[in-house]
PDB file of N, CA and C in Angstrom:
ATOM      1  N   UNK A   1     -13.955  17.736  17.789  1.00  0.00           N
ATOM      2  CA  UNK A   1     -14.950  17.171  16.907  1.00  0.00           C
ATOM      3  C   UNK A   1     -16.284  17.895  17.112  1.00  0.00           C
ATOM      4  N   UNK A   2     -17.188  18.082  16.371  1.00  0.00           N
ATOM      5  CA  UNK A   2     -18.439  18.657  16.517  1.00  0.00           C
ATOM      6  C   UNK A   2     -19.476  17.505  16.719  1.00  0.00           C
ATOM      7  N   UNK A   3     -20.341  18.396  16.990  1.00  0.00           N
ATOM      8  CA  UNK A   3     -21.989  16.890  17.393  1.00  0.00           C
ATOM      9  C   UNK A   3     -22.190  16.622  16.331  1.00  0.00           C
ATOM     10  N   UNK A   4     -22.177  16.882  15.456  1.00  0.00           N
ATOM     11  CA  UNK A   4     -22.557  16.182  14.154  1.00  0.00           C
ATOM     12  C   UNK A   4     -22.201  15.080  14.028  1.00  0.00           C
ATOM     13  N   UNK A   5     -20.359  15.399  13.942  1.00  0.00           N
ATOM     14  CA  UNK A   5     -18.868  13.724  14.131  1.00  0.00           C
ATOM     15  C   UNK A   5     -19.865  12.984  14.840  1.00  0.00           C
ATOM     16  N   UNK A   6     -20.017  13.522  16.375  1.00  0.00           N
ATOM     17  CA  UNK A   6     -19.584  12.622  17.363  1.00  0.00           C
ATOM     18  C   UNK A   6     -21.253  11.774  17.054  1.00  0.00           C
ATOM     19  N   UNK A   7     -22.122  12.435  16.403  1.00  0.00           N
ATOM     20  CA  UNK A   7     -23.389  11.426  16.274  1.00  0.00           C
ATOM     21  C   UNK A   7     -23.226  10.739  15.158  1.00  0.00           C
ATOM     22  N   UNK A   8     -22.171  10.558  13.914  1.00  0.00           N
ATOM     23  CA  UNK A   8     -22.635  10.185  13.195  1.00  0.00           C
ATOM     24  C   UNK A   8     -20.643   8.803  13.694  1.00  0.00           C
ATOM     25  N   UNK A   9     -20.066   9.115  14.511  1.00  0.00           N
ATOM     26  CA  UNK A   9     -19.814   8.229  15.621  1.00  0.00           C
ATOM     27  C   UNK A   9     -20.419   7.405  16.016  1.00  0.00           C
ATOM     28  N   UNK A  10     -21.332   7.909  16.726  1.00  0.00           N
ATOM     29  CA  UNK A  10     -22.247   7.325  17.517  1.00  0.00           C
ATOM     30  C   UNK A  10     -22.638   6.030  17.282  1.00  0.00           C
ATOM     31  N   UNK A  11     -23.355   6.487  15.861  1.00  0.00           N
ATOM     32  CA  UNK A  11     -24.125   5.692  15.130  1.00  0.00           C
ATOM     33  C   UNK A  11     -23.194   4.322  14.561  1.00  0.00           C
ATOM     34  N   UNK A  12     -21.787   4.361  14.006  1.00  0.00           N
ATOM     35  CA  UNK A  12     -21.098   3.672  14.076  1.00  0.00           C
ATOM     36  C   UNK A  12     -20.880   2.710  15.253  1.00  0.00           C
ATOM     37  N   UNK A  13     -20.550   3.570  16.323  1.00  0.00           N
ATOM     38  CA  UNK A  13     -20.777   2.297  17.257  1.00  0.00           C
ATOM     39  C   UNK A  13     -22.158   1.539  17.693  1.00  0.00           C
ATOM     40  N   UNK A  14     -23.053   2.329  17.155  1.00  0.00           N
ATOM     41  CA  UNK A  14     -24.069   1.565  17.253  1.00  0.00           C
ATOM     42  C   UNK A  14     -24.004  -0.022  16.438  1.00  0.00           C
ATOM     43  N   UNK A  15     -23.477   0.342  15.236  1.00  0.00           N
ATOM     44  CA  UNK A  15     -23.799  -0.856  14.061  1.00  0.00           C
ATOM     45  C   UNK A  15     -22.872  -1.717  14.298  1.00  0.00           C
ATOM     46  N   UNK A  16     -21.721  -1.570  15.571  1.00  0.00           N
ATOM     47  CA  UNK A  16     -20.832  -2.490  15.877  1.00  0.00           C
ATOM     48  C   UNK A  16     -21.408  -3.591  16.841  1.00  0.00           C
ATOM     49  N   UNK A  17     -22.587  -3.112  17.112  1.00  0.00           N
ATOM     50  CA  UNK A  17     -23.652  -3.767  17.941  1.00  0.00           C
ATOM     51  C   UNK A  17     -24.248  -5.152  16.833  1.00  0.00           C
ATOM     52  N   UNK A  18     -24.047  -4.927  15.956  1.00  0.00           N
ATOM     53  CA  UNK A  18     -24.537  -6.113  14.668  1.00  0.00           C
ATOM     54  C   UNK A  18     -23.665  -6.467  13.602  1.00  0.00           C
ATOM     55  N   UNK A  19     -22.669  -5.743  13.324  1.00  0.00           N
ATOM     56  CA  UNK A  19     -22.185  -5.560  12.078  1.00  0.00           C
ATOM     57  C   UNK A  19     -20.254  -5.958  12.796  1.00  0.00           C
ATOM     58  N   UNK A  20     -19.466  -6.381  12.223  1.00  0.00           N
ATOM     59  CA  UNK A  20     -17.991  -6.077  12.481  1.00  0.00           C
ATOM     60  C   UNK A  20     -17.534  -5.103  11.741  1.00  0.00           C
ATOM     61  N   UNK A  21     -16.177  -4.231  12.177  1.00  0.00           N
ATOM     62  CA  UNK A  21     -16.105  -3.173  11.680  1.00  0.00           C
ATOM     63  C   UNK A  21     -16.090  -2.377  10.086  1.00  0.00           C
ATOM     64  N   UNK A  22     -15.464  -3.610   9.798  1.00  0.00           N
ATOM     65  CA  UNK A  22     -15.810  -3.535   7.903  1.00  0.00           C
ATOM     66  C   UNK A  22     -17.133  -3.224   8.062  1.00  0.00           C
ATOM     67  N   UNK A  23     -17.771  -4.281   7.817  1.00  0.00           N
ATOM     68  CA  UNK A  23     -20.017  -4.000   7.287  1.00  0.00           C
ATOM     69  C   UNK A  23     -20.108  -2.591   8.116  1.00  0.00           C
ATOM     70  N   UNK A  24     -19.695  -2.683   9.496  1.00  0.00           N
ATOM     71  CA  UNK A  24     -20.142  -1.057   9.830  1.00  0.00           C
ATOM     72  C   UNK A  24     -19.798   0.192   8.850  1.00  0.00           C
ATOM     73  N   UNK A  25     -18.448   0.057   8.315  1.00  0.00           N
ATOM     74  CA  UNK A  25     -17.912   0.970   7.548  1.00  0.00           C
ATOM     75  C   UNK A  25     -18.584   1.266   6.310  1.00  0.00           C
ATOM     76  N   UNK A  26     -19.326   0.162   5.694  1.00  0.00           N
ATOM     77  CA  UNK A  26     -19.913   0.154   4.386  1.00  0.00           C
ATOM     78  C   UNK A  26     -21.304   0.374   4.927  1.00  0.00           C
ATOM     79  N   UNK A  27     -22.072   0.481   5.522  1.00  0.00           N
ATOM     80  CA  UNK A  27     -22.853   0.906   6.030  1.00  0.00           C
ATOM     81  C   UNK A  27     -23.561   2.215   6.168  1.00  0.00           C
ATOM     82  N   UNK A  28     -22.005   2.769   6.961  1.00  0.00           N
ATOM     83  CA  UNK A  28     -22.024   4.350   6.948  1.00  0.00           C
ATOM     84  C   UNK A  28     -21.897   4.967   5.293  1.00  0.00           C
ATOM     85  N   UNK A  29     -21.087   3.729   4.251  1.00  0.00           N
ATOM     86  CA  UNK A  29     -20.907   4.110   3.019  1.00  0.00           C
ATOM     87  C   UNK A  29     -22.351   4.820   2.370  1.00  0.00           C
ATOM     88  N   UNK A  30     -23.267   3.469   2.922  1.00  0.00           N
ATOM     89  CA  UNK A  30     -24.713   3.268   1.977  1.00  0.00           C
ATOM     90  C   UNK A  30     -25.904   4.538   2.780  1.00  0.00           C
ATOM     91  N   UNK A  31     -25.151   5.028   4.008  1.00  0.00           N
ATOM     92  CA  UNK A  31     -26.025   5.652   4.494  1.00  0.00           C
ATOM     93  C   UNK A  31     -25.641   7.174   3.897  1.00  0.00           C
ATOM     94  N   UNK A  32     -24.847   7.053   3.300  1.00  0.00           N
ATOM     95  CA  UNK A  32     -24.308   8.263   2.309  1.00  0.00           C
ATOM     96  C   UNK A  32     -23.355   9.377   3.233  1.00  0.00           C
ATOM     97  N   UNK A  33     -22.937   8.691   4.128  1.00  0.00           N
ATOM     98  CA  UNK A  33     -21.699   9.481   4.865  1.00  0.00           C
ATOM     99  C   UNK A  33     -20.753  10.315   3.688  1.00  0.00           C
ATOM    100  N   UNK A  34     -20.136  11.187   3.828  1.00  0.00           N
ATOM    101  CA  UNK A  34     -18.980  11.575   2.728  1.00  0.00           C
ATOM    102  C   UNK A  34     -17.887  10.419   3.314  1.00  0.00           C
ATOM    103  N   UNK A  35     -17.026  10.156   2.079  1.00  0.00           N
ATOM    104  CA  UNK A  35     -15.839   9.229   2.009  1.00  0.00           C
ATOM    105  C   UNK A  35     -15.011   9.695   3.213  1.00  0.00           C
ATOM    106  N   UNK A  36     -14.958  10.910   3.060  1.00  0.00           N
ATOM    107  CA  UNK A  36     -13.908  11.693   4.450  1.00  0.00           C
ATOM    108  C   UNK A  36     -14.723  11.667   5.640  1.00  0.00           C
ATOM    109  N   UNK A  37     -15.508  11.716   5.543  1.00  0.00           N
ATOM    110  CA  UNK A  37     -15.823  11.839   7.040  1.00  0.00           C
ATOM    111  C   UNK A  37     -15.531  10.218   7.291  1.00  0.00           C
ATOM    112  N   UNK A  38     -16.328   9.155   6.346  1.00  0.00           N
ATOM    113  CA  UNK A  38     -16.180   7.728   7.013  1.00  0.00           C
ATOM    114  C   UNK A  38     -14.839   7.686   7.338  1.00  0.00           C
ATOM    115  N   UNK A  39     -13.915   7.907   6.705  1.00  0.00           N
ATOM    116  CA  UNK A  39     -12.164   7.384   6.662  1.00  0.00           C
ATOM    117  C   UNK A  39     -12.064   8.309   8.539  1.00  0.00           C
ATOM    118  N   UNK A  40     -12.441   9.079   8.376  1.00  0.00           N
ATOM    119  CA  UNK A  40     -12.147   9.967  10.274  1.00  0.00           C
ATOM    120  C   UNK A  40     -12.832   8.897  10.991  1.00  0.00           C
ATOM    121  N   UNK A  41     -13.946   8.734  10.597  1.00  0.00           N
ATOM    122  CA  UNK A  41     -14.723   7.386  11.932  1.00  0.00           C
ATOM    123  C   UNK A  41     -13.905   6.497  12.021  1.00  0.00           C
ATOM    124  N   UNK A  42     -13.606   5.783  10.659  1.00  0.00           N
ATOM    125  CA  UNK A  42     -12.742   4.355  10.974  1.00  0.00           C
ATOM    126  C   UNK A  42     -11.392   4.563  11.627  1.00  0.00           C
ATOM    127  N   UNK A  43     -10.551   5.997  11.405  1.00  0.00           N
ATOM    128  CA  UNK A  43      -9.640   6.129  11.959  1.00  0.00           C
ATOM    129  C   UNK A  43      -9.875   6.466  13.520  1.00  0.00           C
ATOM    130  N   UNK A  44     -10.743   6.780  13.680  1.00  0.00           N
ATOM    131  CA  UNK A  44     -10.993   7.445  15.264  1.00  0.00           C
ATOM    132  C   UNK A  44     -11.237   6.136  15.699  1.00  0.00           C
ATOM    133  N   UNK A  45     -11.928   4.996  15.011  1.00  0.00           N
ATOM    134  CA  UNK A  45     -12.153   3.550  15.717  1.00  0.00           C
ATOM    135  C   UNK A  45     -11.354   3.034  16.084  1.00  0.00           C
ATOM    136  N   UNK A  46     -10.042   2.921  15.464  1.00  0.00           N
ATOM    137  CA  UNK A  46      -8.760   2.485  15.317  1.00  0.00           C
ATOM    138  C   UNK A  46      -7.959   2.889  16.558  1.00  0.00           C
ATOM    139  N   UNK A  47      -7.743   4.612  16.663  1.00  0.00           N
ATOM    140  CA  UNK A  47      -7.282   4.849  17.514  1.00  0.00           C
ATOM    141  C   UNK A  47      -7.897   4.240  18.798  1.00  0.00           C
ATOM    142  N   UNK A  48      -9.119   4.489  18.858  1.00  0.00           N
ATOM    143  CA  UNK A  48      -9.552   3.859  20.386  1.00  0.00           C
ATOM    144  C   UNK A  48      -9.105   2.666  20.907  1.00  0.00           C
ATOM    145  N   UNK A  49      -9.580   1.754  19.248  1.00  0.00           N
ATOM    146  CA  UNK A  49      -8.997   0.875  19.701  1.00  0.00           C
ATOM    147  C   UNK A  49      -8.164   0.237  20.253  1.00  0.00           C
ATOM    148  N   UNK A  50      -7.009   0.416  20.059  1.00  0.00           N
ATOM    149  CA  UNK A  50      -5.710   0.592  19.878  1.00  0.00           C
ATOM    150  C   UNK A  50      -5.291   1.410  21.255  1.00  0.00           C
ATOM    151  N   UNK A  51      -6.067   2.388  21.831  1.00  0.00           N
ATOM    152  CA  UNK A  51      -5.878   2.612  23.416  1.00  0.00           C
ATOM    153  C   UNK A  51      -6.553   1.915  24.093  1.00  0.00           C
ATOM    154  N   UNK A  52      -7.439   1.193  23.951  1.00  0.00           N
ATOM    155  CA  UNK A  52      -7.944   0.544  24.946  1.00  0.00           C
ATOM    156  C   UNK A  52      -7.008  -1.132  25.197  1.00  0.00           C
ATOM    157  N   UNK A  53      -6.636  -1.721  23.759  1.00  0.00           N
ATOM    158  CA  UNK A  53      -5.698  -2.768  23.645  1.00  0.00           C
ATOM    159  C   UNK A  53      -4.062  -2.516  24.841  1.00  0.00           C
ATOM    160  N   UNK A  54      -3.899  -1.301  24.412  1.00  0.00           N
ATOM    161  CA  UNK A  54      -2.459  -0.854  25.006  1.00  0.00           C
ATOM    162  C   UNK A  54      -3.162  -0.672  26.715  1.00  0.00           C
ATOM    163  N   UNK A  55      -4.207   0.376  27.430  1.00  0.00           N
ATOM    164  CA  UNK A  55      -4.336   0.058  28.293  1.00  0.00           C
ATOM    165  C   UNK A  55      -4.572  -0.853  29.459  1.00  0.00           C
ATOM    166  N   UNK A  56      -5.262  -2.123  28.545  1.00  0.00           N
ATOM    167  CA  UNK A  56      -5.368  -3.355  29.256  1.00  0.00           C
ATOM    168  C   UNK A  56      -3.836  -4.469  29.402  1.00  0.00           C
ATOM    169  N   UNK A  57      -2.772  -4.154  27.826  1.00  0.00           N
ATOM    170  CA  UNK A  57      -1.767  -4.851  27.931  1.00  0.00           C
ATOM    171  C   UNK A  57      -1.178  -4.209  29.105  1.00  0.00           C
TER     172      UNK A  57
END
């Protein structure tokens, strides 16, 4: 991923700080992310998620 991703990442997890992951997603919509890049954040959210769920089960 490049610094660009990983800040505009970042920033996603920032808004998870206020927002649940939907509003974060539309968020990044209104902040004029491209459609593709948001769909990589939410998928990269997912994955994490989804390892961190499996590492604790």
């Amino acid at each position: 991923m490049t610094d660009e991703f990983d800040g505009m990442y970042d920033t996603f997890k920032a808004l998870l700080g206020a927002f649940p992951p939907t509003e974060a997603i539309k968020r990044l919509e209104q902040l004029g992310i491209s459609p593709e890049v948001v769909e990589e954040i939410r998928e990269r959210h997912q994955h994490q998620t989804v390892r961190i769920i499996r590492d604790v089960g």
